[in-house]
C-alpha atoms as a PDB file:
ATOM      1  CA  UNK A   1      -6.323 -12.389 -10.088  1.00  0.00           C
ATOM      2  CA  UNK A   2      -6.110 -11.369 -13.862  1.00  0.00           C
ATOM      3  CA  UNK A   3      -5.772 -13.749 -16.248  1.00  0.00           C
ATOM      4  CA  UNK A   4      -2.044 -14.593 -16.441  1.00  0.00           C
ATOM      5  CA  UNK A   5      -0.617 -12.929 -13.545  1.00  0.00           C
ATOM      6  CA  UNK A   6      -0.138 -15.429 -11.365  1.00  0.00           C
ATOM      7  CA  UNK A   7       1.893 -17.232 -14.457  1.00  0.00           C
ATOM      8  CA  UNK A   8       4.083 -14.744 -14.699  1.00  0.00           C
ATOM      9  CA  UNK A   9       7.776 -14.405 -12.546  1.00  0.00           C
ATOM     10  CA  UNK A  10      10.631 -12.083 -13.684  1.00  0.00           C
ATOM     11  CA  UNK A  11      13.039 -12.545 -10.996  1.00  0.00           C
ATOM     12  CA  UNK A  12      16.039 -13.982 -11.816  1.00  0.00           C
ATOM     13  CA  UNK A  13      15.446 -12.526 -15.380  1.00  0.00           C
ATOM     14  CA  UNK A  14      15.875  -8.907 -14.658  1.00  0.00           C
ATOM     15  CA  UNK A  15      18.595  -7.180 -12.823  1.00  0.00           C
ATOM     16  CA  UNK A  16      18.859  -6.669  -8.941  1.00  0.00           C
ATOM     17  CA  UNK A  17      18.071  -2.627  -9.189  1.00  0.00           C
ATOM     18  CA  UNK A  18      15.498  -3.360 -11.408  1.00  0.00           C
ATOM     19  CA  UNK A  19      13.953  -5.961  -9.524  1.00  0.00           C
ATOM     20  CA  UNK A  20      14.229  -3.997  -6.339  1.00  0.00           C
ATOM     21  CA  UNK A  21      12.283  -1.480  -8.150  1.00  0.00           C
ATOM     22  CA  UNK A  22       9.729  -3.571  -9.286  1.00  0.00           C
ATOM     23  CA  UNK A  23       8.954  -5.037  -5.681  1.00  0.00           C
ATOM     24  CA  UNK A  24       8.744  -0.842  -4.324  1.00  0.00           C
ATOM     25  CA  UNK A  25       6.532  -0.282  -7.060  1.00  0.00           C
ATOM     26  CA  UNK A  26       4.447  -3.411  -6.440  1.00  0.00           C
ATOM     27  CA  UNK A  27       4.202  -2.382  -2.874  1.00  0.00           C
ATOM     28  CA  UNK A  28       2.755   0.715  -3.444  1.00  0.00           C
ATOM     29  CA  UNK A  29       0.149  -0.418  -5.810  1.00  0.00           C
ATOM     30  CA  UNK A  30      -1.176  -3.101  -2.548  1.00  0.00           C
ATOM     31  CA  UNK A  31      -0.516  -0.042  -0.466  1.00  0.00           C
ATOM     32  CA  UNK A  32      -2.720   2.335  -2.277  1.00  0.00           C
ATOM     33  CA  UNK A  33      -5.519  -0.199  -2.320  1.00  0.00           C
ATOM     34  CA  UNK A  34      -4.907  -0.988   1.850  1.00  0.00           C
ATOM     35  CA  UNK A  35      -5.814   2.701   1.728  1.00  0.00           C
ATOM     36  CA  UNK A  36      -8.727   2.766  -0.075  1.00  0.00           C
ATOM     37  CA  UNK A  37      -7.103   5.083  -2.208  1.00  0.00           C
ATOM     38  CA  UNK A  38      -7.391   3.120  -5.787  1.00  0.00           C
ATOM     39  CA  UNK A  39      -9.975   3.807  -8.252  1.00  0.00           C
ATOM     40  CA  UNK A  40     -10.631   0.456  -9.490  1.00  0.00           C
ATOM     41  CA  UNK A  41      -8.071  -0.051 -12.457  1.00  0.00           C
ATOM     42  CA  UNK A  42      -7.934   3.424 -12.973  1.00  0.00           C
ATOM     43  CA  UNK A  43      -4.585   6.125 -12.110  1.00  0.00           C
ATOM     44  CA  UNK A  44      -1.062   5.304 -11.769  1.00  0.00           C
ATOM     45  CA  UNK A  45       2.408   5.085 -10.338  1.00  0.00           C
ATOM     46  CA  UNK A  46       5.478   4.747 -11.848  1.00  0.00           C
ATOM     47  CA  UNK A  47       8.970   3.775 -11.101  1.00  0.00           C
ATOM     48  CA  UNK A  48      11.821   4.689 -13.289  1.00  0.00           C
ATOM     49  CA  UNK A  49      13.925   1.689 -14.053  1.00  0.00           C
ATOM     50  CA  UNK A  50      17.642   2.374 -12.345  1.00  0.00           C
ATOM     51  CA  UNK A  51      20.291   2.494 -15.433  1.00  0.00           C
ATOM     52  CA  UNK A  52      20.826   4.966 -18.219  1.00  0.00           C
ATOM     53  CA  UNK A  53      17.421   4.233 -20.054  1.00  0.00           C
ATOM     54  CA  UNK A  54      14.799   6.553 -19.279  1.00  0.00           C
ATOM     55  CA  UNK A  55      12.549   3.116 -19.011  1.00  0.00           C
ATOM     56  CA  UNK A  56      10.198   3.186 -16.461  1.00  0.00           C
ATOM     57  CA  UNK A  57       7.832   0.626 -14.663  1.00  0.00           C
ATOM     58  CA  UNK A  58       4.032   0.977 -14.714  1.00  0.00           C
ATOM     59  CA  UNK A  59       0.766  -0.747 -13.732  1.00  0.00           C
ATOM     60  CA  UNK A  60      -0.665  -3.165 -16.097  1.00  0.00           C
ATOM     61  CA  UNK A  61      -4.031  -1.261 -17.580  1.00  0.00           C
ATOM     62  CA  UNK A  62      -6.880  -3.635 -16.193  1.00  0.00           C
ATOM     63  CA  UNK A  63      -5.358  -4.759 -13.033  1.00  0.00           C
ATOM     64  CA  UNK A  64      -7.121  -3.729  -9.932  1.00  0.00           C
ATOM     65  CA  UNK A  65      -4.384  -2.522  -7.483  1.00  0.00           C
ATOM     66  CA  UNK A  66      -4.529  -5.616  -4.790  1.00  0.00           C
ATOM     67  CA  UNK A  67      -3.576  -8.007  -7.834  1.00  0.00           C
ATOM     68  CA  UNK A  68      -0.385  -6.110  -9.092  1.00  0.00           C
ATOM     69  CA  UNK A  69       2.821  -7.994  -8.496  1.00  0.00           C
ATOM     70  CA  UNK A  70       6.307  -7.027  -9.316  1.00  0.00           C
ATOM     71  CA  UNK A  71       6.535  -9.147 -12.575  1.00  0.00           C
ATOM     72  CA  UNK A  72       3.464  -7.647 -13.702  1.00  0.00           C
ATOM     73  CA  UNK A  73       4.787  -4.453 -14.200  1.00  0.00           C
ATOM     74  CA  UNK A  74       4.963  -3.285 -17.565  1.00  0.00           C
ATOM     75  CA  UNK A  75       8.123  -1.649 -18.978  1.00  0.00           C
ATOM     76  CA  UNK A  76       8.133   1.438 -21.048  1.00  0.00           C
ATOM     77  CA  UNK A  77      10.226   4.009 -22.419  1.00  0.00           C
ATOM     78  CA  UNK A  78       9.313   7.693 -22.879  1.00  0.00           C
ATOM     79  CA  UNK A  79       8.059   7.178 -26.108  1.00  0.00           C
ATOM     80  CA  UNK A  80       5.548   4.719 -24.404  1.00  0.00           C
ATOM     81  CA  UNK A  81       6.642   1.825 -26.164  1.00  0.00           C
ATOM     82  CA  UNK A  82       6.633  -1.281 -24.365  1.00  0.00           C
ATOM     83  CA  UNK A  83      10.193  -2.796 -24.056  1.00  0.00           C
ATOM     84  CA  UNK A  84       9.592  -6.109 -22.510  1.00  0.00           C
ATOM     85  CA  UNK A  85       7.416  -9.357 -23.435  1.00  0.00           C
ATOM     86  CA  UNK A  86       4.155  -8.550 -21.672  1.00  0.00           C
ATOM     87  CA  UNK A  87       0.050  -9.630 -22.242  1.00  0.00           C
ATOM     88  CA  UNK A  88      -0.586  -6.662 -20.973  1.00  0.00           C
ATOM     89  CA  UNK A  89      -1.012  -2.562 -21.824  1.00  0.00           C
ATOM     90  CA  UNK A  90      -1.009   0.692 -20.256  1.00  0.00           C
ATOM     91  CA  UNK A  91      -3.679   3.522 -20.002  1.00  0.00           C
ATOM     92  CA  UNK A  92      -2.469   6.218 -21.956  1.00  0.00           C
ATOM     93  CA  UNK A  93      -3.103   8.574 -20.019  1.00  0.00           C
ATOM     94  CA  UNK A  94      -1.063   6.978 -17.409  1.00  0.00           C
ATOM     95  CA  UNK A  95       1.768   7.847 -19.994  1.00  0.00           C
ATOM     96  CA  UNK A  96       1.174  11.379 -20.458  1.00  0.00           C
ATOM     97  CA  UNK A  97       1.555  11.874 -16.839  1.00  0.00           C
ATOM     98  CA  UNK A  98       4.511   9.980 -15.904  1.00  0.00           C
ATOM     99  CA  UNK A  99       6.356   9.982 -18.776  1.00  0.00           C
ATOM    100  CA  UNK A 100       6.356  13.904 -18.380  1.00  0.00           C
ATOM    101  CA  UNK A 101       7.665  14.558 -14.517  1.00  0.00           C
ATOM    102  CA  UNK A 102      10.168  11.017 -15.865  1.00  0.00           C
ATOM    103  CA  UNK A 103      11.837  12.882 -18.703  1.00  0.00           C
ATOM    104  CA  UNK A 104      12.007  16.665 -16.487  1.00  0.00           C
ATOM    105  CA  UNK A 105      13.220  15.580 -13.123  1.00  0.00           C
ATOM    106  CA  UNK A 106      16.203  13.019 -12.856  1.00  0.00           C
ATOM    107  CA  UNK A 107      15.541  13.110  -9.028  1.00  0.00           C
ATOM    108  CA  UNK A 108      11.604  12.046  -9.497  1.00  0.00           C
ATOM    109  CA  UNK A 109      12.566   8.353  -9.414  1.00  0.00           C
ATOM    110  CA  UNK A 110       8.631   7.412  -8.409  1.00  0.00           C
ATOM    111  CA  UNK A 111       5.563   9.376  -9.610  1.00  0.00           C
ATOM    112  CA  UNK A 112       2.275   8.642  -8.011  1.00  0.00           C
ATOM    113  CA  UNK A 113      -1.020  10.155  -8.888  1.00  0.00           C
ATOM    114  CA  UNK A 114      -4.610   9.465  -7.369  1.00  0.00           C
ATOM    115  CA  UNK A 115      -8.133  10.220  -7.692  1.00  0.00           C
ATOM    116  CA  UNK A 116      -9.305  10.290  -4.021  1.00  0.00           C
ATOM    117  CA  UNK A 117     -12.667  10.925  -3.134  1.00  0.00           C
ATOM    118  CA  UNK A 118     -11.138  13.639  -0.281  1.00  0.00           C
ATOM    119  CA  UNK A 119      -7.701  14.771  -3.000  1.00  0.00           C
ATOM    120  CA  UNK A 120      -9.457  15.400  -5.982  1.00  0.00           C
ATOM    121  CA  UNK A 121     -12.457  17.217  -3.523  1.00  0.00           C
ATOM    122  CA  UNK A 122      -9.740  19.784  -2.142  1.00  0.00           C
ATOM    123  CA  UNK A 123      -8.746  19.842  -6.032  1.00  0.00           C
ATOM    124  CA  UNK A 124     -12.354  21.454  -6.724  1.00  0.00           C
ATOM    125  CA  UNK A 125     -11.837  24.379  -4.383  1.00  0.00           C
ATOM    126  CA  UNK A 126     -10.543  27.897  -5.443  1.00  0.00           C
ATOM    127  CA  UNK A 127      -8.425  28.362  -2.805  1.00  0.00           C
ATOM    128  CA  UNK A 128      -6.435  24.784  -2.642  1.00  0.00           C
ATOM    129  CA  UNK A 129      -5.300  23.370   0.208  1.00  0.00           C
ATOM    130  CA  UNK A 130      -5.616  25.375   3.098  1.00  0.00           C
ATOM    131  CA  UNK A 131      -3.513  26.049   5.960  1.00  0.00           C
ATOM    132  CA  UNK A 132      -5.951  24.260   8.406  1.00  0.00           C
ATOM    133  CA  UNK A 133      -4.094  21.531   9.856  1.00  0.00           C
ATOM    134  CA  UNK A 134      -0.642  20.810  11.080  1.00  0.00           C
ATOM    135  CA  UNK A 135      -0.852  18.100   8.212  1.00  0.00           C
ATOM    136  CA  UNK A 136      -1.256  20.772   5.655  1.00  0.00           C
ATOM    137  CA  UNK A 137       0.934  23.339   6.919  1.00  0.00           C
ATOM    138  CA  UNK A 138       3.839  20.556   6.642  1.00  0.00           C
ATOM    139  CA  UNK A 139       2.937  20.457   2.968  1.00  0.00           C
ATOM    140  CA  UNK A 140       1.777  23.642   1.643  1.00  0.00           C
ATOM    141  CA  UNK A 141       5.546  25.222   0.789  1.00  0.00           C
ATOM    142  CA  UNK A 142       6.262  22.112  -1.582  1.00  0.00           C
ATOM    143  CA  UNK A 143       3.035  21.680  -3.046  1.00  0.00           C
ATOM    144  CA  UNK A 144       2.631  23.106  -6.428  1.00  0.00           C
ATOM    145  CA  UNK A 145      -1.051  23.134  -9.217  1.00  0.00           C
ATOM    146  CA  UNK A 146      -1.943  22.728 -12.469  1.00  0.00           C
ATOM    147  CA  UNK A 147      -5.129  23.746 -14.162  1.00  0.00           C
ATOM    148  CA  UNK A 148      -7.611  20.934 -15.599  1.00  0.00           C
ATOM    149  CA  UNK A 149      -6.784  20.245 -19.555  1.00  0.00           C
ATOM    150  CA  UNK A 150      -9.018  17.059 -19.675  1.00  0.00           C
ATOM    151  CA  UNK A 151      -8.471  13.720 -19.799  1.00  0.00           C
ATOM    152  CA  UNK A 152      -4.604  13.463 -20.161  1.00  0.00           C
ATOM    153  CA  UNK A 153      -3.948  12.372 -23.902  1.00  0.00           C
ATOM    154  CA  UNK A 154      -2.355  15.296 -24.923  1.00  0.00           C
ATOM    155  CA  UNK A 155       1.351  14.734 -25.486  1.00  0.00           C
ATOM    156  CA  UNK A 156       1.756  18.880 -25.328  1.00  0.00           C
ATOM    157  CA  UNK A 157       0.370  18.831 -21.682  1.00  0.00           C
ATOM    158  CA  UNK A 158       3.620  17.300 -20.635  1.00  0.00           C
ATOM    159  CA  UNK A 159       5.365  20.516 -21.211  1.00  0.00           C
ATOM    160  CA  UNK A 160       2.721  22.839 -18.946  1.00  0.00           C
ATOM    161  CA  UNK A 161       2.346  20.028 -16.072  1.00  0.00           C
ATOM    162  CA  UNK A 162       6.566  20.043 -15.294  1.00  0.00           C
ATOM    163  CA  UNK A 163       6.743  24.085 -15.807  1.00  0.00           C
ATOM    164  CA  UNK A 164       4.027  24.028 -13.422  1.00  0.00           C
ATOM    165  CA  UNK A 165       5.564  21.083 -11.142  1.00  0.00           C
ATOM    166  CA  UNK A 166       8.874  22.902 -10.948  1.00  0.00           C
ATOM    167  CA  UNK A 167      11.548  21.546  -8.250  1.00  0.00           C
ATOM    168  CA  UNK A 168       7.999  20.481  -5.732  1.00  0.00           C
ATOM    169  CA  UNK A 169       7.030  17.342  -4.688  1.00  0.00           C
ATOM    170  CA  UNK A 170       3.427  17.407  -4.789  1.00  0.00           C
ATOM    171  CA  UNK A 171       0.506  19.196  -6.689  1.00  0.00           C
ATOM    172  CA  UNK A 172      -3.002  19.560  -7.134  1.00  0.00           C
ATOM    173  CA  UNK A 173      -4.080  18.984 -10.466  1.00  0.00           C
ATOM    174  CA  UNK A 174      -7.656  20.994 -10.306  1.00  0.00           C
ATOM    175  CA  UNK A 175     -10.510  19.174 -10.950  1.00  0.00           C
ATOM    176  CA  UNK A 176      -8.845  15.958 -11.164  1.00  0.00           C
ATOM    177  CA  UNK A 177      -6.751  14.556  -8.030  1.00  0.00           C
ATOM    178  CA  UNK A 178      -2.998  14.847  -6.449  1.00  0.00           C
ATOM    179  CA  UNK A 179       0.701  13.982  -7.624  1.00  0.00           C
ATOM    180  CA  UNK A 180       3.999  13.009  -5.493  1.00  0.00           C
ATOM    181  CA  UNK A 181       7.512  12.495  -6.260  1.00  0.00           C
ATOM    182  CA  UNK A 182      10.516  11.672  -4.844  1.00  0.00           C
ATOM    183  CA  UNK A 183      13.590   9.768  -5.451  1.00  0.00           C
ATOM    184  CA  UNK A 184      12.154   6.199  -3.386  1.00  0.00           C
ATOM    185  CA  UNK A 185       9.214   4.468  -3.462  1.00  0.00           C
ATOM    186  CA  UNK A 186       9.110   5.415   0.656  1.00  0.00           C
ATOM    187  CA  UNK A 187       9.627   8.903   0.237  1.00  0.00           C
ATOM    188  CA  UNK A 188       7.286   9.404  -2.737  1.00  0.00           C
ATOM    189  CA  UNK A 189       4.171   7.139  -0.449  1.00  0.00           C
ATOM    190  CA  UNK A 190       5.063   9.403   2.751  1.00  0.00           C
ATOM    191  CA  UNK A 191       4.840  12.716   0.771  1.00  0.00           C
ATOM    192  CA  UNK A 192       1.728  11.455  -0.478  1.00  0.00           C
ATOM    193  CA  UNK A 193       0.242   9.999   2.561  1.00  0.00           C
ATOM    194  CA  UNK A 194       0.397  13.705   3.944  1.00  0.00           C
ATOM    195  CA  UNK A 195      -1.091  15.158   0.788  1.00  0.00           C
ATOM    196  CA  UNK A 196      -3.853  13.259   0.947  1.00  0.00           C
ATOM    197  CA  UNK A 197      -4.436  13.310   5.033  1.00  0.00           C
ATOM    198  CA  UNK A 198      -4.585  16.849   4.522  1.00  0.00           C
ATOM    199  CA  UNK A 199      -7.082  16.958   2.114  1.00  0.00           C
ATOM    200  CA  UNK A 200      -9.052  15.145   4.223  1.00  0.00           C
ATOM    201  CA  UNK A 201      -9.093  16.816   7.220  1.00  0.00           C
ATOM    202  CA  UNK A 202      -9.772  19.918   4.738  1.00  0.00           C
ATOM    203  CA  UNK A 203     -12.778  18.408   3.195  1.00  0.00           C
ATOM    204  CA  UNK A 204     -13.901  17.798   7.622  1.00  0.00           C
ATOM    205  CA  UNK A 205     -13.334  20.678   8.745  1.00  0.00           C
ATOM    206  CA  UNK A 206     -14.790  23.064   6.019  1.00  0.00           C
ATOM    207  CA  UNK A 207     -18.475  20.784   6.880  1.00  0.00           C
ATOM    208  CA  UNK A 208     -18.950  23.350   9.450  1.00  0.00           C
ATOM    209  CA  UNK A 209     -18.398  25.886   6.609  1.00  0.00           C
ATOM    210  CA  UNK A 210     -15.768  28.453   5.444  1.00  0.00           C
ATOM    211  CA  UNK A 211     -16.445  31.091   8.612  1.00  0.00           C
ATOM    212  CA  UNK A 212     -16.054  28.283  11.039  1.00  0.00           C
ATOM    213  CA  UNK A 213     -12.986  27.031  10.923  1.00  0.00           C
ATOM    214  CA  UNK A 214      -9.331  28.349  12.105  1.00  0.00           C
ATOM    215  CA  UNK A 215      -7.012  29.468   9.715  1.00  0.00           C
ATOM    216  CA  UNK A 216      -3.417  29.399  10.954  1.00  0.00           C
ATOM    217  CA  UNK A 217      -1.433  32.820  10.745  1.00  0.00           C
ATOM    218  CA  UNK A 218       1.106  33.840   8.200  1.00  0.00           C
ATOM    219  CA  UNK A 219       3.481  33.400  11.143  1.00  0.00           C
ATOM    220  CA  UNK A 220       3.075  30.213  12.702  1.00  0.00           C
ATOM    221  CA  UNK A 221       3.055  29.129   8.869  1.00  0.00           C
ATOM    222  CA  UNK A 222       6.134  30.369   8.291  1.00  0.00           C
ATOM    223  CA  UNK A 223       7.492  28.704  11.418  1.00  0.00           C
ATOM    224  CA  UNK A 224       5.661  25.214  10.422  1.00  0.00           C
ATOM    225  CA  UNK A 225       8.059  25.817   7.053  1.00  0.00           C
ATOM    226  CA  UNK A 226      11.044  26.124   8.963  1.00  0.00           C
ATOM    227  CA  UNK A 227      10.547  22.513  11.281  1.00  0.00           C
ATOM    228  CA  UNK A 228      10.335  21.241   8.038  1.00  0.00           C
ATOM    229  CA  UNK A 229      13.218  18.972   7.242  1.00  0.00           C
ATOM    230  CA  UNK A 230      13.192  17.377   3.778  1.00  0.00           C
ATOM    231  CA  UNK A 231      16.549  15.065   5.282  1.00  0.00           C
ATOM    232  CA  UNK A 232      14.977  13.991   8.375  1.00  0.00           C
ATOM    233  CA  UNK A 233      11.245  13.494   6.055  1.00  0.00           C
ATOM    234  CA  UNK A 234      14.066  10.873   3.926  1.00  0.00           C
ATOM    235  CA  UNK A 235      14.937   8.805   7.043  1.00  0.00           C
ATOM    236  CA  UNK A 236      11.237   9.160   8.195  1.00  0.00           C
ATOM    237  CA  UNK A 237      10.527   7.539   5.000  1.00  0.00           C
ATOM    238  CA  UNK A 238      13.075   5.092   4.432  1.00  0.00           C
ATOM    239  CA  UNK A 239      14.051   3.791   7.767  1.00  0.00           C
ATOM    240  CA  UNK A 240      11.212   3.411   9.436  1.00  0.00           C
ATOM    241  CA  UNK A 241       7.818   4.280   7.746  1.00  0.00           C
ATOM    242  CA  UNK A 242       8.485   1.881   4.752  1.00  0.00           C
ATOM    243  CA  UNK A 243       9.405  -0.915   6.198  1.00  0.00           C
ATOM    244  CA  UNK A 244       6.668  -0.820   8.627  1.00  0.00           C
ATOM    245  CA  UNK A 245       4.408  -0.663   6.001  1.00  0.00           C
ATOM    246  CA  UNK A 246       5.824  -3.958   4.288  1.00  0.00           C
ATOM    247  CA  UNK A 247       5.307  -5.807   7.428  1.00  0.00           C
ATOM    248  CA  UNK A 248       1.692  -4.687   6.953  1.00  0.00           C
ATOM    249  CA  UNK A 249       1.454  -5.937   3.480  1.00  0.00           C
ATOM    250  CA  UNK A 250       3.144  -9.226   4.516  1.00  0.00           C
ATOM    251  CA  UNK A 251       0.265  -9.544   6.709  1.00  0.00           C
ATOM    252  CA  UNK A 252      -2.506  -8.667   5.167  1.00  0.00           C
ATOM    253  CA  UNK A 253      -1.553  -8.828   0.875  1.00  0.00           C
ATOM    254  CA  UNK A 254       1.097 -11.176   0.324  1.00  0.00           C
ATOM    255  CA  UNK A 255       2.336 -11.898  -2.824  1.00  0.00           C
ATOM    256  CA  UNK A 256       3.366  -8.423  -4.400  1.00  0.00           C
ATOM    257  CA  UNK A 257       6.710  -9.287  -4.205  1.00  0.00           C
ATOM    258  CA  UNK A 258       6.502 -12.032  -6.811  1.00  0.00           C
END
């Protein structure tokens, strides 16, 4: 583990909600590393810090993912300064990102963003993600893109990337990776966990090339759309998905909770 980490332990010196916050963020880190989906110390999720500050929790810039703990968790503002007594910093780019869906959307509580071999692949492609799969079809009509800028250090991206993000829960940023919201640390992993299944069975099925593959009908789209039910997807998420998934980290990377 980084130097210090194991040293440091907030609880008891932070509030309940923000503490709570802290261990769902935490969690997800672990989580995205279970999945294989990290990129060593590089990308991001945030967690906005319940109160009326617009402070936010992010990953400490140098930690890999399966050493992230709840007191490691740096606290900014949307200025990116940090607020707290930390060793640590943040990527910058980290802060363009979040600090931009953070400061548009009182409802996007968690913002997650990944470089996945199979997202940012489906990211490359002209025509998105494709209605192919069930998977995709569940999250095509709240899926939303934004065109590649660069590396994200421009403070006036922030404006494009929420015009472009609208009232959706996920994106495609071309040429760079995928994006999820929500208003939990379960619903925000779900909605992601989808987004990125997706892409993968896109980036499968399209080995056999474009003119071999199925592509469902406007209809059955359309009907896919309507079986959709962003309520039920919150108990999905909440009840039972996330706290099955913290019985897996329990098991197999204890210790984000500290």
């Amino acid at each position: 583990m980084a130097d210090g980490a194991q040293g440091i332990n907030l609880r008891g010196s932070v509030s309940a909600e923000e503490w709570k916050a802290r261990v769902d963020l935490a969690a997800m880190y672990r989580l995205v590393a279970l999945h294989g989906w990290d990129d060593m110390i590089f990308t991001h999720i945030s967690h906005r810090v319940p109160g009326p500050d617009h402070h936010f929790l992010i990953n400490p810039y140098g930690m890999l993912f399966e050493e992230i703990t709840a007191s490691s968790l740096v606290k900014i503002d949307l200025d990116g300064n940090v607020i707290q007594e930390t060793e640590y910093f943040i990527n910058p780019a980290g802060f363009t990102i979040h600090s931009a869906v953070h400061a548009a959307r009182d409802d996007a509580h968690v913002v997650m963003h990944l470089h996945t071999d199979d997202g940012v692949a489906v990211s490359c492609q002209k025509d998105g993600l494709m209605p192919l799969s069930q998977t995709s079809m569940l999250v095509r009509h709240d899926l939303a893109y934004h065109d590649y800028e660069g590396v994200a250090l421009d403070l006036g991206e922030r404006e494009r990337l929420v015009a472009d993000l609208g009232t959706k829960n996920t994106m495609l940023l071309y040429n760079h990776g995928t994006m999820a919201v929500g208003g939990t640390a379960a619903e925000t992993f779900l909605r992601m966990f989808f987004l990125e299944r997706a892409c993968t069975m896109q980036v499968r099925a399209l080995s056999v090339g474009r003119d071999g593959v199925i592509m469902a009908s406007e209809d059955v789209q359309n009907v896919v759309k309507g079986q959709s039910n962003p309520e039920g997807t919150k108990v999905l998420a909440n009840r039972l998905a996330w706290p099955a998934l913290l019985r897996k980290l329990d098991r197999q990377s204890p210790g984000y909770d500290s």
